[in-house]
C-alpha atoms as a PDB file:
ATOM      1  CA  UNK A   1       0.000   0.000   0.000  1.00  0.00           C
ATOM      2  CA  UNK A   2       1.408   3.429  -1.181  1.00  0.00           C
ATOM      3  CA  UNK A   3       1.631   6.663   1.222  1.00  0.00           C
ATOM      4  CA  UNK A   4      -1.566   7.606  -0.494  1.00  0.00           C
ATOM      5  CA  UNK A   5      -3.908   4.585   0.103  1.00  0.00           C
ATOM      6  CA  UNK A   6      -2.512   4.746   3.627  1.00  0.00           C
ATOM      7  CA  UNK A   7      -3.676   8.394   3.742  1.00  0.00           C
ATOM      8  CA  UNK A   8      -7.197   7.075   2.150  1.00  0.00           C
ATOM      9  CA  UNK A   9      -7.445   4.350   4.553  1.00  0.00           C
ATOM     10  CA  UNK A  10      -7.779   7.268   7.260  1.00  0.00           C
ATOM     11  CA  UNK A  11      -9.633  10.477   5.384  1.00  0.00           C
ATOM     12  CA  UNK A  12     -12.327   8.037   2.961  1.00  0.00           C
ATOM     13  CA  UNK A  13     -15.602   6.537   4.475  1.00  0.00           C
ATOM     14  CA  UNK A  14     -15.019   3.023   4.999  1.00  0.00           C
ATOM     15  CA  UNK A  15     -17.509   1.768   1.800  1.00  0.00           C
ATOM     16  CA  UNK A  16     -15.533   4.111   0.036  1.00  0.00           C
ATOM     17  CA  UNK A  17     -11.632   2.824   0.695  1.00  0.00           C
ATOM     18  CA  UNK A  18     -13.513  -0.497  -0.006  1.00  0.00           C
ATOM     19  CA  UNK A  19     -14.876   0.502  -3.102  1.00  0.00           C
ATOM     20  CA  UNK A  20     -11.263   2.188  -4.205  1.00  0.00           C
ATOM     21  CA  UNK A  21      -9.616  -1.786  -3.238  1.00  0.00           C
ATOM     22  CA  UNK A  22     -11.770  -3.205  -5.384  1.00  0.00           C
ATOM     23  CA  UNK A  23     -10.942  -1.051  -8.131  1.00  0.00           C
ATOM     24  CA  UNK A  24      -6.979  -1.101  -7.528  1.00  0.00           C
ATOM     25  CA  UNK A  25      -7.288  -5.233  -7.357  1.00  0.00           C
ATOM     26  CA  UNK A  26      -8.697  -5.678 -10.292  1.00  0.00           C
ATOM     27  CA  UNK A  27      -6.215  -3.667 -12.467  1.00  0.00           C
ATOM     28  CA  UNK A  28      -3.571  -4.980 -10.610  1.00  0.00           C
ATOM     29  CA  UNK A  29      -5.012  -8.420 -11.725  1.00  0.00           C
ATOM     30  CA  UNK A  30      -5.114  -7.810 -15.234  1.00  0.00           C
ATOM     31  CA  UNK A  31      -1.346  -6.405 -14.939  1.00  0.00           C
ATOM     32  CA  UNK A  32      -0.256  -9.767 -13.451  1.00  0.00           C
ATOM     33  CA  UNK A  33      -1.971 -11.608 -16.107  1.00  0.00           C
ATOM     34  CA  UNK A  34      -0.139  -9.407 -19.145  1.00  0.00           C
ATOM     35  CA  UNK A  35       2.781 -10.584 -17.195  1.00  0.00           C
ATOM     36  CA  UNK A  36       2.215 -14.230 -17.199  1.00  0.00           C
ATOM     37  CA  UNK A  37       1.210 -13.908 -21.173  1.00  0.00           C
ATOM     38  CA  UNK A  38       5.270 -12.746 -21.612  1.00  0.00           C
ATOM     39  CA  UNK A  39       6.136 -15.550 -19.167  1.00  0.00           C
ATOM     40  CA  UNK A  40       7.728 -13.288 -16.969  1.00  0.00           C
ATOM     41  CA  UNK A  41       6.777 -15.695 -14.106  1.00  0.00           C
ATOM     42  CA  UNK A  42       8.695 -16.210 -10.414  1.00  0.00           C
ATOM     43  CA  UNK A  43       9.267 -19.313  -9.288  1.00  0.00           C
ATOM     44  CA  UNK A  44      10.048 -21.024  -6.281  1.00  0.00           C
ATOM     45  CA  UNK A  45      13.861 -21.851  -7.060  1.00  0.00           C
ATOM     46  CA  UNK A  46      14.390 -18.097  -8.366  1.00  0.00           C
ATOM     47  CA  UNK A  47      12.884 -16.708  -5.120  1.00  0.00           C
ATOM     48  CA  UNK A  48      15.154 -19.048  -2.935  1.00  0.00           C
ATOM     49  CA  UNK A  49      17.905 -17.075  -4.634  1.00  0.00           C
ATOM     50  CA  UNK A  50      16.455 -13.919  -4.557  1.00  0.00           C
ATOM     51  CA  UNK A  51      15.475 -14.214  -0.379  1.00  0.00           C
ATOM     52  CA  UNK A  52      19.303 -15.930  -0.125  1.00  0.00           C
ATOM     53  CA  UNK A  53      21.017 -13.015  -1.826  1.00  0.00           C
ATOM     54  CA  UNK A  54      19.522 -10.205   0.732  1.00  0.00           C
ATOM     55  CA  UNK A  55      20.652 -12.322   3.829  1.00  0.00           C
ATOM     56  CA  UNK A  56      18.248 -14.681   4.911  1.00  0.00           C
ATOM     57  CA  UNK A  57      19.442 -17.723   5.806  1.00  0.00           C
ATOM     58  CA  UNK A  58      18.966 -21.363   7.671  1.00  0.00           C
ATOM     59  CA  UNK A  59      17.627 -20.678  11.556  1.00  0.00           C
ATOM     60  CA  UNK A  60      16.340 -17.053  11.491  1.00  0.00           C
ATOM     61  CA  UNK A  61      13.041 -15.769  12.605  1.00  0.00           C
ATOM     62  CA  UNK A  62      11.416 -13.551   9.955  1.00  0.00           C
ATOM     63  CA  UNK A  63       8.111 -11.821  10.393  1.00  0.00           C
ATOM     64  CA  UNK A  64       7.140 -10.908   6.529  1.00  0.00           C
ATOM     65  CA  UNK A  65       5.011  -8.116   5.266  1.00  0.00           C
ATOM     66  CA  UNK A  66       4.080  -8.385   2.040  1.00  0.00           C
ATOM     67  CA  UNK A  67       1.993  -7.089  -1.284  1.00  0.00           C
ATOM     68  CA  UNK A  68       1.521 -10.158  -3.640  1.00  0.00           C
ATOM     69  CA  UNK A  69       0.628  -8.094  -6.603  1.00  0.00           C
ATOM     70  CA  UNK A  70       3.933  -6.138  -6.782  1.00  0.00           C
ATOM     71  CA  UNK A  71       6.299  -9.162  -6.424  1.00  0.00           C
ATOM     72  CA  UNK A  72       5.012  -9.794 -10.172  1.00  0.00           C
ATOM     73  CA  UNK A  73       3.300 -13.508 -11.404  1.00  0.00           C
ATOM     74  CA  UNK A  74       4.063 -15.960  -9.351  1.00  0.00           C
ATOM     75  CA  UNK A  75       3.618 -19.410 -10.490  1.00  0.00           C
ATOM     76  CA  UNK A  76       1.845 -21.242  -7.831  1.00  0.00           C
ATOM     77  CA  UNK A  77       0.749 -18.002  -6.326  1.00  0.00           C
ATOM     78  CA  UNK A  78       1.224 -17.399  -2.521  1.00  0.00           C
ATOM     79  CA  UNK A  79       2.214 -20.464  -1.825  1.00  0.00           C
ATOM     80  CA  UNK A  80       5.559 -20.302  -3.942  1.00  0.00           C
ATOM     81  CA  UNK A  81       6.712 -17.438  -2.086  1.00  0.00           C
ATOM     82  CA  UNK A  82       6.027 -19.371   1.405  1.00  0.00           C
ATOM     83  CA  UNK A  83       7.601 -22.193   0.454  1.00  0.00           C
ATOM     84  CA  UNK A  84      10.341 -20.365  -0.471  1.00  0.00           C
ATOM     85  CA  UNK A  85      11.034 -18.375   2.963  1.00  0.00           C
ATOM     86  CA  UNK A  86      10.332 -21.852   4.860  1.00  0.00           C
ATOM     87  CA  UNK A  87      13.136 -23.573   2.966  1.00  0.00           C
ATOM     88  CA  UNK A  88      15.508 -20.852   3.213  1.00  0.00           C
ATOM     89  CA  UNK A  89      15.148 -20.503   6.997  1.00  0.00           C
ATOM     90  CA  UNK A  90      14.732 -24.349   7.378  1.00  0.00           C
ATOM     91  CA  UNK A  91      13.418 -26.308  10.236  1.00  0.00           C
ATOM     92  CA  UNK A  92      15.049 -24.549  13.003  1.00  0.00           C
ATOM     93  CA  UNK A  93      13.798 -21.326  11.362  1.00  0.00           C
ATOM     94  CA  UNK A  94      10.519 -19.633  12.495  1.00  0.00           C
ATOM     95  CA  UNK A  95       7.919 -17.844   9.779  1.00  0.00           C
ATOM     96  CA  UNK A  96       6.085 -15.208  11.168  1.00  0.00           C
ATOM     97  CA  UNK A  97       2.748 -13.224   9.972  1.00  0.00           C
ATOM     98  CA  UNK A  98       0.518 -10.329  10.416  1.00  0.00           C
ATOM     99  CA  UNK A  99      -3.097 -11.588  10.229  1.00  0.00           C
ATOM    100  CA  UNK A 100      -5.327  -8.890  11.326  1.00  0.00           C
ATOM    101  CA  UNK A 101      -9.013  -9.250  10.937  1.00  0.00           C
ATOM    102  CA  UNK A 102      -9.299  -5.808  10.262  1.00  0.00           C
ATOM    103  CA  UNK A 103      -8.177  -3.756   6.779  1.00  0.00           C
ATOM    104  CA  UNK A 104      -9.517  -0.788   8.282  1.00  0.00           C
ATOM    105  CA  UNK A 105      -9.454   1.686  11.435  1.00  0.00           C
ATOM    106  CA  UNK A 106      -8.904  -0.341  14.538  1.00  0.00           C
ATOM    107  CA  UNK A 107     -11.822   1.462  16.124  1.00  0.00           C
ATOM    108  CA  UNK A 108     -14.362   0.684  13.481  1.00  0.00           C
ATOM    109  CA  UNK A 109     -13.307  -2.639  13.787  1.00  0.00           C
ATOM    110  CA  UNK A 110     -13.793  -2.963  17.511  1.00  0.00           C
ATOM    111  CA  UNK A 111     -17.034  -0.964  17.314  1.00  0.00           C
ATOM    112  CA  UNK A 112     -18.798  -3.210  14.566  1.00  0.00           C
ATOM    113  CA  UNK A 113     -17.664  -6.413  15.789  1.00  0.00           C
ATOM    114  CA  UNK A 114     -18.049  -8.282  19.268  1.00  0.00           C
ATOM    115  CA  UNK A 115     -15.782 -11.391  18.469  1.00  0.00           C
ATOM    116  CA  UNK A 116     -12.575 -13.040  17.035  1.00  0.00           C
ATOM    117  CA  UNK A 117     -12.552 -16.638  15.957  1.00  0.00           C
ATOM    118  CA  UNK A 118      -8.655 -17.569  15.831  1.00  0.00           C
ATOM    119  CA  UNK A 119      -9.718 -20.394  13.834  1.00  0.00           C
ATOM    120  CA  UNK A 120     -12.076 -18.768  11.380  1.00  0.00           C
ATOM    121  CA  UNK A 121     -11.539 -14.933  11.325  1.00  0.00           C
ATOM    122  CA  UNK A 122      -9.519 -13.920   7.772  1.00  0.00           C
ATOM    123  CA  UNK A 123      -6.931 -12.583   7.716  1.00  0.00           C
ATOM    124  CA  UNK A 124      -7.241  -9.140   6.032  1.00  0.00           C
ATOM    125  CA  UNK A 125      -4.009  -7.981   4.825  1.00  0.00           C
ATOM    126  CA  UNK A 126      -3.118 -10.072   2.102  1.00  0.00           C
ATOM    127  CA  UNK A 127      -3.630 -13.119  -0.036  1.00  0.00           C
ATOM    128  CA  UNK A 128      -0.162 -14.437   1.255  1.00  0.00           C
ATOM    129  CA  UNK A 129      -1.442 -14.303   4.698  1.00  0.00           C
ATOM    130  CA  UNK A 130      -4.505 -15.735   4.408  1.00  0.00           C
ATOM    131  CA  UNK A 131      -3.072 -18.582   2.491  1.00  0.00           C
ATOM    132  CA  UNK A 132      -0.426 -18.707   5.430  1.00  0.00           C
ATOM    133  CA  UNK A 133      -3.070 -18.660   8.070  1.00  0.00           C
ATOM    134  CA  UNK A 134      -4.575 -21.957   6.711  1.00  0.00           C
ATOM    135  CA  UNK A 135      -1.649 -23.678   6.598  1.00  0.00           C
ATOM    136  CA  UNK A 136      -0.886 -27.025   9.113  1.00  0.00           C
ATOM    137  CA  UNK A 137       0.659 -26.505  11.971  1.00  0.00           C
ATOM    138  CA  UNK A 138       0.582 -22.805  11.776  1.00  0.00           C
ATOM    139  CA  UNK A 139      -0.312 -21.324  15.122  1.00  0.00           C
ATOM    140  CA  UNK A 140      -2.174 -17.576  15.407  1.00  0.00           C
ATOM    141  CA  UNK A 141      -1.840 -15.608  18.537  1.00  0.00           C
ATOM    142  CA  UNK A 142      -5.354 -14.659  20.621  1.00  0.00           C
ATOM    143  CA  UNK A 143      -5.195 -10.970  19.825  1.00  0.00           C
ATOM    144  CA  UNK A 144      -8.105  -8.988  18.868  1.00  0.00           C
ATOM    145  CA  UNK A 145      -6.649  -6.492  16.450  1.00  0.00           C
ATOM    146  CA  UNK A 146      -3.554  -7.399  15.929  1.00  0.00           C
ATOM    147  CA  UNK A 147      -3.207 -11.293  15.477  1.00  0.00           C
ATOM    148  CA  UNK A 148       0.180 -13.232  14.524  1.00  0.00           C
ATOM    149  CA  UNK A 149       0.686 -16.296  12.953  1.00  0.00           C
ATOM    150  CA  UNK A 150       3.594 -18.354  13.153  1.00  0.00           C
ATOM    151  CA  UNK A 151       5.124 -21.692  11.860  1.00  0.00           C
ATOM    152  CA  UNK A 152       8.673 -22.813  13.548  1.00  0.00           C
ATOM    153  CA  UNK A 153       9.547 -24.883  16.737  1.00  0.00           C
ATOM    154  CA  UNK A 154       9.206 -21.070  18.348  1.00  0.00           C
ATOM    155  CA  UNK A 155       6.137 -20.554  17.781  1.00  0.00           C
ATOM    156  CA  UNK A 156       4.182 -21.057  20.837  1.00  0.00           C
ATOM    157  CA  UNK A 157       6.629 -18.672  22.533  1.00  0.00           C
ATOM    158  CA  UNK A 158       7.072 -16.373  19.763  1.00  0.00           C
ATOM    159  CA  UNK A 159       2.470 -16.380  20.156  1.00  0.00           C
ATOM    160  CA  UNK A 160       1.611 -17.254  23.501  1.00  0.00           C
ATOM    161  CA  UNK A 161       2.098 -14.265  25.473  1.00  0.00           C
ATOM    162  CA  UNK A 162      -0.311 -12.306  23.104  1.00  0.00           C
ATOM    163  CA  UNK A 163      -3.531 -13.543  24.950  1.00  0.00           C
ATOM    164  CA  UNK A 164      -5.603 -10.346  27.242  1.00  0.00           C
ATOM    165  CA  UNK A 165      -3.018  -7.846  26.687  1.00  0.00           C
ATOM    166  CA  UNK A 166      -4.806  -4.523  26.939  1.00  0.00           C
ATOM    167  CA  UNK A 167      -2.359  -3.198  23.571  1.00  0.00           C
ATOM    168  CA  UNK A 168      -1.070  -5.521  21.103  1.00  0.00           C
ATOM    169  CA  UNK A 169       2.315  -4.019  21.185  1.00  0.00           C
ATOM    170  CA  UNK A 170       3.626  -5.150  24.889  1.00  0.00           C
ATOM    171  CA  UNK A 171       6.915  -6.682  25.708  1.00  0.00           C
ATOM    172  CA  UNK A 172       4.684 -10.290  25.713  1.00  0.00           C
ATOM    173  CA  UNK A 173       3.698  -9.400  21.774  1.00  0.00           C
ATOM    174  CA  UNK A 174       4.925 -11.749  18.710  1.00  0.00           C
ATOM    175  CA  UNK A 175       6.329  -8.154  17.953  1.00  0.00           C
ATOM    176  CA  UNK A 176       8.994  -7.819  21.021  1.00  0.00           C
ATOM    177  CA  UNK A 177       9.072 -11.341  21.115  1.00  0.00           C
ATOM    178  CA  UNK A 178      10.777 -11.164  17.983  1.00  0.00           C
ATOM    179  CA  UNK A 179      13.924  -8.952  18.792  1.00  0.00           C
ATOM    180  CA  UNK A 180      14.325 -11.140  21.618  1.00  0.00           C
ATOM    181  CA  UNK A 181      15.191 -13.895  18.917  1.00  0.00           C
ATOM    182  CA  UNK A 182      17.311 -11.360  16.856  1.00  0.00           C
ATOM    183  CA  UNK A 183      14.730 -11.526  14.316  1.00  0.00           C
ATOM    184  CA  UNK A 184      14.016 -10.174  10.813  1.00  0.00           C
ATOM    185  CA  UNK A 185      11.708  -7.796   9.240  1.00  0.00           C
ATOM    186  CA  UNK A 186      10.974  -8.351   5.671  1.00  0.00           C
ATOM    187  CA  UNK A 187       8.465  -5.810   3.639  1.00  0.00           C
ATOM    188  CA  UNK A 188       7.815  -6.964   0.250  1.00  0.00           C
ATOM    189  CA  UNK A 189       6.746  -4.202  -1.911  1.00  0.00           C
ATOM    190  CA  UNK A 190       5.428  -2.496   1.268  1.00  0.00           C
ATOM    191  CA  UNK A 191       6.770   0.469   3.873  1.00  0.00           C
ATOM    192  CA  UNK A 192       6.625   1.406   7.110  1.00  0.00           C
ATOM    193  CA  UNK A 193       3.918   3.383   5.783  1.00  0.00           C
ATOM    194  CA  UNK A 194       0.995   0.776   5.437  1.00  0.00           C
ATOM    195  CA  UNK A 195       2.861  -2.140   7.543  1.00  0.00           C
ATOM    196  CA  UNK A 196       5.101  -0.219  10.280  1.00  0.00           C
ATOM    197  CA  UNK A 197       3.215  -2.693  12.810  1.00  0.00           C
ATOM    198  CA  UNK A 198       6.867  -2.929  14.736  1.00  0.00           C
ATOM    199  CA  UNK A 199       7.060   0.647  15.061  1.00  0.00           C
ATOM    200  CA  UNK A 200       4.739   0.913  17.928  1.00  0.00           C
ATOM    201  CA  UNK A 201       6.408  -1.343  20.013  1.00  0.00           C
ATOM    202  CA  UNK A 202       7.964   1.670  21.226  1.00  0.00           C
ATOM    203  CA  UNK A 203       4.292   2.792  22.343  1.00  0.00           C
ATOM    204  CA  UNK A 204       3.948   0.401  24.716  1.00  0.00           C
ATOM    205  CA  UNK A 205       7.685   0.044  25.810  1.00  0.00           C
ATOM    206  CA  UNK A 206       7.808   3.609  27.695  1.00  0.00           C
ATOM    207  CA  UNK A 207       5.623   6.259  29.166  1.00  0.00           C
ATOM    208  CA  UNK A 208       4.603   7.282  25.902  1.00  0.00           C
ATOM    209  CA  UNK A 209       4.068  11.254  25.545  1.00  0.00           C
ATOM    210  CA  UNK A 210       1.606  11.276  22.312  1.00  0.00           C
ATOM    211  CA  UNK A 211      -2.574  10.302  22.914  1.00  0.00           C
ATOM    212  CA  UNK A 212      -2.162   7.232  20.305  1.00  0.00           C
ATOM    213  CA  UNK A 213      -4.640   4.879  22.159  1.00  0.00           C
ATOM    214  CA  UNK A 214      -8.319   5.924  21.875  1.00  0.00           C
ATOM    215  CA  UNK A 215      -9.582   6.625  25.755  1.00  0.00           C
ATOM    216  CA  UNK A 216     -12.538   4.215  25.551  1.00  0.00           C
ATOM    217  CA  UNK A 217     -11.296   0.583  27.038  1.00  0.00           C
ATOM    218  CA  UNK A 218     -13.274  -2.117  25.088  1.00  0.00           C
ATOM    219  CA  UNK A 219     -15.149  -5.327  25.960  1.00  0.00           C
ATOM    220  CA  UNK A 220     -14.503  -8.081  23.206  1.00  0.00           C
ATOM    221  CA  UNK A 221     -14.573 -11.726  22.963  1.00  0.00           C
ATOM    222  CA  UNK A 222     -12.254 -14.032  21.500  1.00  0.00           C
ATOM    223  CA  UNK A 223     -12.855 -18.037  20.579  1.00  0.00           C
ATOM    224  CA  UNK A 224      -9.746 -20.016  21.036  1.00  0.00           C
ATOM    225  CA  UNK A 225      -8.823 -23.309  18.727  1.00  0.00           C
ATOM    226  CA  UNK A 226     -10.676 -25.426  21.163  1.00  0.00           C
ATOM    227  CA  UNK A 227     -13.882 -23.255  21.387  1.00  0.00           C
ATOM    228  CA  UNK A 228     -13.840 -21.896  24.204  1.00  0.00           C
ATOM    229  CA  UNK A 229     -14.767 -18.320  24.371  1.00  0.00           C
ATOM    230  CA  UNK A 230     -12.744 -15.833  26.519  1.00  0.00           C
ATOM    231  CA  UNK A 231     -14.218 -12.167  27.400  1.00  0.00           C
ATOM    232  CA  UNK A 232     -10.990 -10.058  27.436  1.00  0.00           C
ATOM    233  CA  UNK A 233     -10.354  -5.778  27.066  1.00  0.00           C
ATOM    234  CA  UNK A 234      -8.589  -3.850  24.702  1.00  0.00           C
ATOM    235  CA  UNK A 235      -7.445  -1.016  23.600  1.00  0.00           C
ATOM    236  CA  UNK A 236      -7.337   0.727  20.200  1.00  0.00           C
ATOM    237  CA  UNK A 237      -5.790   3.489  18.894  1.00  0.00           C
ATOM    238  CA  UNK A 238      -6.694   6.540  17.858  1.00  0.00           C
ATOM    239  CA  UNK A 239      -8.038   7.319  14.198  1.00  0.00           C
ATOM    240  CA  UNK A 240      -7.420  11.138  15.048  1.00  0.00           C
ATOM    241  CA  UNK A 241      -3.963  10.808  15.747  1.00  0.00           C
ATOM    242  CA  UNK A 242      -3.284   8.251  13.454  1.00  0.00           C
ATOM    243  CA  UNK A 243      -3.231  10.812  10.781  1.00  0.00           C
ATOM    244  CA  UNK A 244      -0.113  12.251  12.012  1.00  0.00           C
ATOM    245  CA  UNK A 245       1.566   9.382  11.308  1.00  0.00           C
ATOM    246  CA  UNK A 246       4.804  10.015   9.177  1.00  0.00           C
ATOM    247  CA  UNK A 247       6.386   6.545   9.304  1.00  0.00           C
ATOM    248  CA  UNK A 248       8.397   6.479   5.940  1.00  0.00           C
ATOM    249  CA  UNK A 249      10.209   9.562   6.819  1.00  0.00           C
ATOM    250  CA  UNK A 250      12.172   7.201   9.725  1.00  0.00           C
ATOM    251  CA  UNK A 251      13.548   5.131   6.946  1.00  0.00           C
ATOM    252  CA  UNK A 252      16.289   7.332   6.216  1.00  0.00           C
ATOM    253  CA  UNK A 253      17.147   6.930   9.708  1.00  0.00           C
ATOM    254  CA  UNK A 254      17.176   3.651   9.869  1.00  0.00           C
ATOM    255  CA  UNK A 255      19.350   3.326   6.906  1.00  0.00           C
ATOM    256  CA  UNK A 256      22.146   5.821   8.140  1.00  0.00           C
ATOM    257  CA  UNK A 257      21.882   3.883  11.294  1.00  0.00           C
ATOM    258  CA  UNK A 258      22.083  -0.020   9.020  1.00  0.00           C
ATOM    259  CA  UNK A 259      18.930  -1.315  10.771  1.00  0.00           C
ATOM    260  CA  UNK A 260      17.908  -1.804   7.821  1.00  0.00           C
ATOM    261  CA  UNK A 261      18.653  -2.337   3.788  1.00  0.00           C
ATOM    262  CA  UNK A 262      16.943  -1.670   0.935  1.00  0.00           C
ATOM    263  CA  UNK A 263      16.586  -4.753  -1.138  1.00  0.00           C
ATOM    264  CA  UNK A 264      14.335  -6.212  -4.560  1.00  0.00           C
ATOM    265  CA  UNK A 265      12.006  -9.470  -3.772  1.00  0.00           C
ATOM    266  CA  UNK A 266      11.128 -10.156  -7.323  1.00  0.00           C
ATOM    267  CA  UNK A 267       9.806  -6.872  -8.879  1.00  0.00           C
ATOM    268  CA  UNK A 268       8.839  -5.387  -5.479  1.00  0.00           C
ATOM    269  CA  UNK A 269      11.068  -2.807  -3.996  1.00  0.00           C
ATOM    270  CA  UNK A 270      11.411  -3.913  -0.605  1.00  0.00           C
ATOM    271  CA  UNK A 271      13.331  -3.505   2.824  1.00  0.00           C
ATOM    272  CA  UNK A 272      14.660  -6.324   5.659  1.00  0.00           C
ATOM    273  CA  UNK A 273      15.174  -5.072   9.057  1.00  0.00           C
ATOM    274  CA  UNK A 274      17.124  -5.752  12.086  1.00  0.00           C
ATOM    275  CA  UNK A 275      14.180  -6.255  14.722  1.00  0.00           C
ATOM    276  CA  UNK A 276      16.417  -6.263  17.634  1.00  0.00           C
ATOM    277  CA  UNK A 277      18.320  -2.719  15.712  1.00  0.00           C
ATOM    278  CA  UNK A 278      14.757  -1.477  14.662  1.00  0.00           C
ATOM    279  CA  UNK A 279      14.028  -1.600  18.185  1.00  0.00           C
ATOM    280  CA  UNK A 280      17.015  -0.528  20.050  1.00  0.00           C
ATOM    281  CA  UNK A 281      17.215   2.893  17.836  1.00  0.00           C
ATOM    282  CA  UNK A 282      13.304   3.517  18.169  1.00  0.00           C
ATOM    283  CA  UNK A 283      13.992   3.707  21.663  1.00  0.00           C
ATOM    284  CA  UNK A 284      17.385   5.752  22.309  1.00  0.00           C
ATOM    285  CA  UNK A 285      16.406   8.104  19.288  1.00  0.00           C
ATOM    286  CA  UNK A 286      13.165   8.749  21.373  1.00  0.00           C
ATOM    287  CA  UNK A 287      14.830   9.071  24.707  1.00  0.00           C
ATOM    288  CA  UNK A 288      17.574  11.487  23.354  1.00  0.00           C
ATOM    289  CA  UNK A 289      15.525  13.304  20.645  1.00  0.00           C
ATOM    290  CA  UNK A 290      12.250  12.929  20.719  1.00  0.00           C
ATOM    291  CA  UNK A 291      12.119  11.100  17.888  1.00  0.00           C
ATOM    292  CA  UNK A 292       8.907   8.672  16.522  1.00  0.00           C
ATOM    293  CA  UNK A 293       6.770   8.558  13.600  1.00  0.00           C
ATOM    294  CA  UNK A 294       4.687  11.210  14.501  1.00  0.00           C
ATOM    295  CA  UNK A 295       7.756  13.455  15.040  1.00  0.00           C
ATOM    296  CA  UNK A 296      10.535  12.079  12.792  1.00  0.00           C
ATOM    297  CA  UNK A 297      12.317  15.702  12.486  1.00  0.00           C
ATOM    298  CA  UNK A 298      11.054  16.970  16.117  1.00  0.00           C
ATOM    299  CA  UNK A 299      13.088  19.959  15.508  1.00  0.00           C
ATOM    300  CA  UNK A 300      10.810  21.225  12.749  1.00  0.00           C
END
């Protein structure tokens, strides 16, 4: 998602960002299928090299954002490019994924729905991670907004701690969890802009001076893989000060400061983080300058 569907996501109606996704997917659909016509098609053994070449390798934990339409065609769909990552990072390896029920505001979400079925709920940000959601073995945190998935022999304790947080962000979050595994970020053909999920880990990590979290506490419900339902609280932040956001204009910052690189996954310009570095300079850069993404240059 570009800086401006992120900035349509908060100004449009809700029917009307829908309306707009429906429109962008089905040019971006008839884009992919020129592309197939001129066989211009990824594969699984070309995307082993590609994720190989940027650093991944056997063992690491990688949580993956990701926009299946500009990777290009791939030729088993989603499921080539998850094969891939799994046999890169190998057994001992965890794969991680967003899988939010919710494409929209966090508090429309909360206010037009009363429960999350871990077992049935999309996922909403992607055909990769829906497709990744389904797959054996593959365990999804109990989080109301912000749900993870993961597949690795981490993954209950990359997941576990998610369950009646009040934020989805805490040090008990697949998100933290993470850099305590010296973890990757990978954004395929995305930014901080429309996935910067990670970035408010620093939210929740300190005494935070900026109003993100709406002030109403909500009631919800969540049904676990057995069934059982579980009445929990949460928080959600706030649409108002979402719009503040300025989350791309960190990744220069990161750069100078190599928590990240800029790298290609197929035709999708794309970046692999440091979560552990991501982290670490979120916080001192905040602590000694007032830094976030609401105030990247807090001297302007």
């Amino acid at each position: 998602m570009s800086n401006f569907r992120s900035f349509l996501k908060i100004i449009l109606p809700s029917f009307l960002f829908v309306y707009y996704r429906r429109y962008k997917k089905k040019k971006i659909k008839d884009e992919l299928l020129i592309q197939k016509e001129k066989g211009q098609i990824l594969t699984k053994v070309s995307l082993i090299q590609n994720l190989q070449s940027i650093g991944i390798k056997k063992g690491d934990s990688i949580l993956v954002h990701s926009s299946l339409s500009k990777m290009g065609y791939l030729e088993n769909g989603p499921d080539t490019l998850i094969d891939a990552l799994l046999e890169v990072i190998g057994a001992e390896g965890n794969l991680l994924m967003p899988s939010s029920p919710n494409a929209l505001l966090q508090l429309d979400y909360i206010k037009s729905n009363t429960l999350f079925d871990v077992q049935n709920s999309p996922s909403k940000l992607g055909a990769i991670t829906e497709v990744f959601r389904k797959r054996n073995r593959v365990i999804r945190s109990l989080n109301a907004t912000e749900p993870v998935c993961a597949l690795g022999p981490d993954a209950h304790f990359l997941t576990e701690g998610h369950f009646n947080e009040l934020t989805p962000y805490t040090k008990k979050s697949p998100f933290y969890r993470l850099t305590e595994k010296n973890g990757k970020i990978l954004y395929i053909g995305v930014t901080l802009a429309n996935a910067g999920t990670s970035l408010h880990l620093l939210e929740d990590a300190v005494d935070f001076k900026y109003p993100v979290y709406f002030s109403e506490v909500f009631d919800f419900k969540i049904k676990d893989a057995t069934g059982t339902i579980h009445e929990i609280k949460t928080k959600v932040h706030n649409p108002e000060y979402s719009k503040k956001r300025k989350c791309d204009e960190l990744l220069p910052l990161f750069l100078e400061e190599q928590v990240c690189s800029k790298v290609k996954i197929g035709n999708a310009d794309s970046y692999l983080f440091d979560s552990k570095k991501m982290f670490d300079s979120m916080l001192n850069n905040y602590l000694e300058k007032g830094i976030t993404m609401y105030t990247p240059n807090p001297s302007n």
